[in-house]
N, C-alpha and C. Protein backbone atom coordinates (compact mmCIF):
# COMPACT_ATOMS: atom_id res chain seq x y z
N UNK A 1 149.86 104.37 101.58
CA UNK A 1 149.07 105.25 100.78
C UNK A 1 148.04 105.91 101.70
N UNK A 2 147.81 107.11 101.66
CA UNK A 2 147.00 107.96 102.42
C UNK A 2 146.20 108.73 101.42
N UNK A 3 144.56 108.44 101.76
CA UNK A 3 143.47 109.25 101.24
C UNK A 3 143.44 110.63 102.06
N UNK A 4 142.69 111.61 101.05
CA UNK A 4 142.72 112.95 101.75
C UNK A 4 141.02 113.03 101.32
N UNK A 5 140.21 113.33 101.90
CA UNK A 5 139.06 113.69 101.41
C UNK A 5 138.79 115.05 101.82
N UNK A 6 137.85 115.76 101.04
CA UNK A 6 137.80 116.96 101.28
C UNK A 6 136.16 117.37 101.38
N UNK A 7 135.86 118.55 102.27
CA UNK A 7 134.85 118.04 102.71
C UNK A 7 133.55 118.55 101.88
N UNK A 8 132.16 118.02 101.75
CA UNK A 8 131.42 118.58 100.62
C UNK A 8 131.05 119.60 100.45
N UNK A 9 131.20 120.59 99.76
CA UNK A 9 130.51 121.70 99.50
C UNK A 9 129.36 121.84 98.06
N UNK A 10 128.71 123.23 97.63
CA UNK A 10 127.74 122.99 97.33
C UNK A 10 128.42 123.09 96.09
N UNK A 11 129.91 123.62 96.06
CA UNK A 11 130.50 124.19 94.75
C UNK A 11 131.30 122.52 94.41
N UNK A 12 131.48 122.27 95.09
CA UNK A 12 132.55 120.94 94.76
C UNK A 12 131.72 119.69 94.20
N UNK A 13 130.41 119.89 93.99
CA UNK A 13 129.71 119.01 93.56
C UNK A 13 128.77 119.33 92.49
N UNK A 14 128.63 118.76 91.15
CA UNK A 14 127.23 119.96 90.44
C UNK A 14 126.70 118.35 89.31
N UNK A 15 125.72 118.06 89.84
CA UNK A 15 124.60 117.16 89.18
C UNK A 15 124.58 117.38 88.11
N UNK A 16 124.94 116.79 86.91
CA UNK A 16 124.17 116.90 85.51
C UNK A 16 123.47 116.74 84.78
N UNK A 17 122.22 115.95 85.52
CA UNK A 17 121.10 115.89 85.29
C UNK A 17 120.02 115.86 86.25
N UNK A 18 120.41 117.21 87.47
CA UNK A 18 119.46 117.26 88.03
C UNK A 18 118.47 118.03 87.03
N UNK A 19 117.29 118.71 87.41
CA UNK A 19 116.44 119.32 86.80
C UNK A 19 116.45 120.73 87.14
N UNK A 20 115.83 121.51 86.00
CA UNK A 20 115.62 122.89 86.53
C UNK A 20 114.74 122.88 87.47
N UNK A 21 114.71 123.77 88.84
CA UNK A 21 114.02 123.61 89.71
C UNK A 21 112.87 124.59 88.85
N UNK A 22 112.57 125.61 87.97
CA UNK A 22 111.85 126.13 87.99
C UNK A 22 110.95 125.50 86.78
N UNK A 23 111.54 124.51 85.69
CA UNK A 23 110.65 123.62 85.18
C UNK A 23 110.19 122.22 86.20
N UNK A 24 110.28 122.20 87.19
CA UNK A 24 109.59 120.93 88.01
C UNK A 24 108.29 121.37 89.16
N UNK A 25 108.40 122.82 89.19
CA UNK A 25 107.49 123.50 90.08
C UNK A 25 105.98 123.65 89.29
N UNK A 26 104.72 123.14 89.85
CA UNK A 26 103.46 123.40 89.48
C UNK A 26 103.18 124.21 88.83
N UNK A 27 102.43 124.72 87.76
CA UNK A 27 102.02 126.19 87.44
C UNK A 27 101.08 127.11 88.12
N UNK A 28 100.77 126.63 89.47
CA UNK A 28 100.04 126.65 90.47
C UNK A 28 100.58 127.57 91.34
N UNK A 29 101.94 126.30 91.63
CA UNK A 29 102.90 127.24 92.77
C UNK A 29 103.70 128.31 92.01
N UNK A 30 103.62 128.46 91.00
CA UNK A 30 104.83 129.25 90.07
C UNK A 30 104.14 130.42 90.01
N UNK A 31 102.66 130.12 90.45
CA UNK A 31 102.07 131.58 90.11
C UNK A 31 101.66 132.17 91.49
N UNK A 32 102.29 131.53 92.77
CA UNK A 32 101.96 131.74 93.36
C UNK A 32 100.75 131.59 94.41
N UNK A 33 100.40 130.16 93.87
CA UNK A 33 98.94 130.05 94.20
C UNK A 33 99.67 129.14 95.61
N UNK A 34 98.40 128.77 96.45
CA UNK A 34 98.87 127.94 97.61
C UNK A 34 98.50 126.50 97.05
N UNK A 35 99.45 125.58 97.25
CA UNK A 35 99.34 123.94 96.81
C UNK A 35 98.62 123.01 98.39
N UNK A 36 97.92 122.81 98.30
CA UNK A 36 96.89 121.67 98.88
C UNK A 36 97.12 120.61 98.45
N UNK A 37 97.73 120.15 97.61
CA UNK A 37 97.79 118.13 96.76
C UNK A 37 98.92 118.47 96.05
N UNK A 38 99.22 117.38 96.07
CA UNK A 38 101.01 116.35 95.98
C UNK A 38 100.46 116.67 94.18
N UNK A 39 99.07 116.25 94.12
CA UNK A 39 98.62 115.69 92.26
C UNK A 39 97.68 116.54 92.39
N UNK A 40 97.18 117.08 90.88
CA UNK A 40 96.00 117.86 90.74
C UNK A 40 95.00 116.78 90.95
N UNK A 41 93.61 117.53 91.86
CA UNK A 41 92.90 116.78 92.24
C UNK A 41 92.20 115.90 90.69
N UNK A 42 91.09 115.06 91.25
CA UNK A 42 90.57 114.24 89.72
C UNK A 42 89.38 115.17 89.17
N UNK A 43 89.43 114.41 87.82
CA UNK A 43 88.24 114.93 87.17
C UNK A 43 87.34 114.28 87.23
N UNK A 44 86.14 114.76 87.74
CA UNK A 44 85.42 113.67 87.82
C UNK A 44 84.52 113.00 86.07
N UNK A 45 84.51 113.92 85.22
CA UNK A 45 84.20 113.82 84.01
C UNK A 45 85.11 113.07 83.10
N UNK A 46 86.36 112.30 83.96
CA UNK A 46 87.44 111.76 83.21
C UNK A 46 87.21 110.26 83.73
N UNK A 47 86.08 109.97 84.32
CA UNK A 47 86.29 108.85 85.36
C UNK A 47 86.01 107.50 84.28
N UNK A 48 86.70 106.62 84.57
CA UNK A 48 86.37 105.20 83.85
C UNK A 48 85.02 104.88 84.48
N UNK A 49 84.28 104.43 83.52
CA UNK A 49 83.17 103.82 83.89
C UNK A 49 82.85 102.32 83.66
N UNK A 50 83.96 101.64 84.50
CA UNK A 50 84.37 100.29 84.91
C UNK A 50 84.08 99.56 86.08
N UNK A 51 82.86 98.86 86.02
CA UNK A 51 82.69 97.73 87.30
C UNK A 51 83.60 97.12 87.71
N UNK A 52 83.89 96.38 88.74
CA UNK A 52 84.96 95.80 89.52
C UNK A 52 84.31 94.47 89.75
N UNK A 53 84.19 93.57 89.11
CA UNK A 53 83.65 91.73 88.92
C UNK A 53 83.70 92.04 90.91
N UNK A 54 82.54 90.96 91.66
CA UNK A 54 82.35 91.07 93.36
C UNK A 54 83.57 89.76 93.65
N UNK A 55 83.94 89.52 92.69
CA UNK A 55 85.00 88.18 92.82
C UNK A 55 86.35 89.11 93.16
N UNK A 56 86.67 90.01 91.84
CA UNK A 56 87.85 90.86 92.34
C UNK A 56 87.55 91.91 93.41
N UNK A 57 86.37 92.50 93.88
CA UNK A 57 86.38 93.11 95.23
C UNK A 57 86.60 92.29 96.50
N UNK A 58 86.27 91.72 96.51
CA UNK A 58 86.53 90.19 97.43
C UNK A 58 87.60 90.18 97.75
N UNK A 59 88.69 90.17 96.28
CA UNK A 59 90.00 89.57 96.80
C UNK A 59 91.21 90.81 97.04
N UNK A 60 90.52 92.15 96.46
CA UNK A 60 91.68 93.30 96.83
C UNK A 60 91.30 93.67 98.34
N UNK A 61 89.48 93.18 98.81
CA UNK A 61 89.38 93.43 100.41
C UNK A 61 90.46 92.47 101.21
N UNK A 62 90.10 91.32 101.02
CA UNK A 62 91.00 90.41 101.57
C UNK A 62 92.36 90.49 101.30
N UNK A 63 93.12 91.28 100.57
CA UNK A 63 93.92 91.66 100.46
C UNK A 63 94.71 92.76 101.28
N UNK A 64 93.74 93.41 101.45
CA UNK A 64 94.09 94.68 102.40
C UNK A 64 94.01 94.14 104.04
N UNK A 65 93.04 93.77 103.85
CA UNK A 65 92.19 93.35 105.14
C UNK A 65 93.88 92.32 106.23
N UNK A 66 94.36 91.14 105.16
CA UNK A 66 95.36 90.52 105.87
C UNK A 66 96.84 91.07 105.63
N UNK A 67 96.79 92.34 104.82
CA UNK A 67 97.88 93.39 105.04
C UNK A 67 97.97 94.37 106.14
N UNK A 68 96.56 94.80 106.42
CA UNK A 68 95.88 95.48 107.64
C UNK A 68 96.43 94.80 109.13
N UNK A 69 96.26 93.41 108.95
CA UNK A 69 96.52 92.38 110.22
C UNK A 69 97.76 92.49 110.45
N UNK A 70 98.64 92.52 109.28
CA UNK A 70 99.93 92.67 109.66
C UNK A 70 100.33 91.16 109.11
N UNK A 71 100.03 90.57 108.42
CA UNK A 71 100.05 89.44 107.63
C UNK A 71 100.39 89.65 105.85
N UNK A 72 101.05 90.37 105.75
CA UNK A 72 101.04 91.07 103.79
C UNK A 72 101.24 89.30 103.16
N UNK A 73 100.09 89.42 102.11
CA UNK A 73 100.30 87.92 101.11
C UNK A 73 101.44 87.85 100.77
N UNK A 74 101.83 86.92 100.00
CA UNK A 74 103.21 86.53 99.68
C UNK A 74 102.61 86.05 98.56
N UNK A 75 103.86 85.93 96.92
CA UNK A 75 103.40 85.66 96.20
C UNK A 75 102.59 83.97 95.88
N UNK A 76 103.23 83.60 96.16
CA UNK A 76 102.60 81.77 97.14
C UNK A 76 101.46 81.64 97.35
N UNK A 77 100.83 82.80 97.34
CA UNK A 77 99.36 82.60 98.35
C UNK A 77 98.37 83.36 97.73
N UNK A 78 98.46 83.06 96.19
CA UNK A 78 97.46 83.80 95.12
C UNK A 78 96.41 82.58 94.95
N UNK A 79 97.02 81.25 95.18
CA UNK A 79 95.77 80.43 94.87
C UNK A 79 95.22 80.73 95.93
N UNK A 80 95.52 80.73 96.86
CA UNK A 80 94.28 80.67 98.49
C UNK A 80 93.40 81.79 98.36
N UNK A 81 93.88 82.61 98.11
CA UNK A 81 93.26 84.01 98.15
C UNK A 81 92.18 84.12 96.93
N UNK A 82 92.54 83.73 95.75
CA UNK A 82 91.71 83.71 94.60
C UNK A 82 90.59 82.95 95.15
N UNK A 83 90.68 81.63 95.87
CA UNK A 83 89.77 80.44 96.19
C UNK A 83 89.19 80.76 97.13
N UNK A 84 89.52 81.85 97.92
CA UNK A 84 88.39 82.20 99.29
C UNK A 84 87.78 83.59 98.46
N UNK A 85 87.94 84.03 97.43
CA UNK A 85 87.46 85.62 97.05
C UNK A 85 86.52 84.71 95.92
N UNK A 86 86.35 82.90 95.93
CA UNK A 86 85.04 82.66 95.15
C UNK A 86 84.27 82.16 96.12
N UNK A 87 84.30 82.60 97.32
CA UNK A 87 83.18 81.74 98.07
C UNK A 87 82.30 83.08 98.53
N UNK A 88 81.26 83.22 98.94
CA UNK A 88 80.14 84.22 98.92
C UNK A 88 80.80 85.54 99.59
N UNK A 89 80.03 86.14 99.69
CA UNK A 89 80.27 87.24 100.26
C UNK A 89 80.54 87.69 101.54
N UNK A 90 78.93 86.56 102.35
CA UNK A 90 79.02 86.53 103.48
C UNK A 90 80.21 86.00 104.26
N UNK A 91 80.77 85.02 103.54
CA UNK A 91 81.96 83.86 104.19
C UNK A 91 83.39 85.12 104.29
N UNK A 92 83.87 86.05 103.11
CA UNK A 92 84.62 87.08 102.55
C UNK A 92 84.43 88.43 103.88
N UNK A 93 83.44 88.51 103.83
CA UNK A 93 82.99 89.43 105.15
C UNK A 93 83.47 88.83 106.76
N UNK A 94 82.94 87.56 106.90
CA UNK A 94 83.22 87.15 107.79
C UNK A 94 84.78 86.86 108.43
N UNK A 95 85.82 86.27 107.42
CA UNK A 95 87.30 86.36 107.28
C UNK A 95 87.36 88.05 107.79
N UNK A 96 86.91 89.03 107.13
CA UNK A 96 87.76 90.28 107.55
C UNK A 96 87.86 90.50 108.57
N UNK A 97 86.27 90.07 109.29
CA UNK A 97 85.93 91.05 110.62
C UNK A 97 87.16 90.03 111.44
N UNK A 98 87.26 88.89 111.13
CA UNK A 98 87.93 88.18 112.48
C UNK A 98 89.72 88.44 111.95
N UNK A 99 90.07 88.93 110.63
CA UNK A 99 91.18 89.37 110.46
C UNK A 99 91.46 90.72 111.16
N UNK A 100 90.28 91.57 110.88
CA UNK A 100 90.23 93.16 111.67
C UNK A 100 90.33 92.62 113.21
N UNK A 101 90.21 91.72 113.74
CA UNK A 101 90.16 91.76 115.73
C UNK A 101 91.30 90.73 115.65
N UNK A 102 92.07 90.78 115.02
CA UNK A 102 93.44 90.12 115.36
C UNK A 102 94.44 91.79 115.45
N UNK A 103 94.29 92.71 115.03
CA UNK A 103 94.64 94.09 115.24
C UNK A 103 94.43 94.50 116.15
């Protein structure tokens, strides 16, 4: 048995649920305007006005901070991380800087 393939063209292939390209374009770019951002920038009058507990800043720094190192958490390692993002601030600070000079 012998396959024959033939080779792709733009006609030999047609998506049926790609999208209209001209309903997926900005009303921005559609009008011709020049696009600067992927997303319309924010509002700032739309902003949540939500504190961040210094327990959960703690632990999305230290979070970044040993993703930064080149160390990304693993799911395993939510108790450790929760348990060092309750010890002060200073101790939380101190972990980064010596996580930042392992980089």
């Amino acid at each position: 048995m012998t396959f024959t393939f033939e080779p792709h063209t733009p006609q030999a292939f047609v998506d049926p649920y790609a999208a209209d390209p001209a309903e997926t374009v900005w009303p921005a770019a559609a009008a011709g305007q020049d696009m600067d951002y992927l997303l319309p920038p924010p509002n700032p009058s739309e902003r949540l006005s939500i504190l961040i507990d210094p327990r959960d800043q703690r632990r999305l720094a230290l979070h970044a901070a040993l993703t930064a190192a080149g160390i990304p958490p693993r799911p395993e390692d939510r108790d450790a991380i929760d348990q060092l993002s309750a010890l002060p601030t200073s101790i939380n600070t101190t972990l980064q800087r010596w996580l930042h000079h392992t980089t």
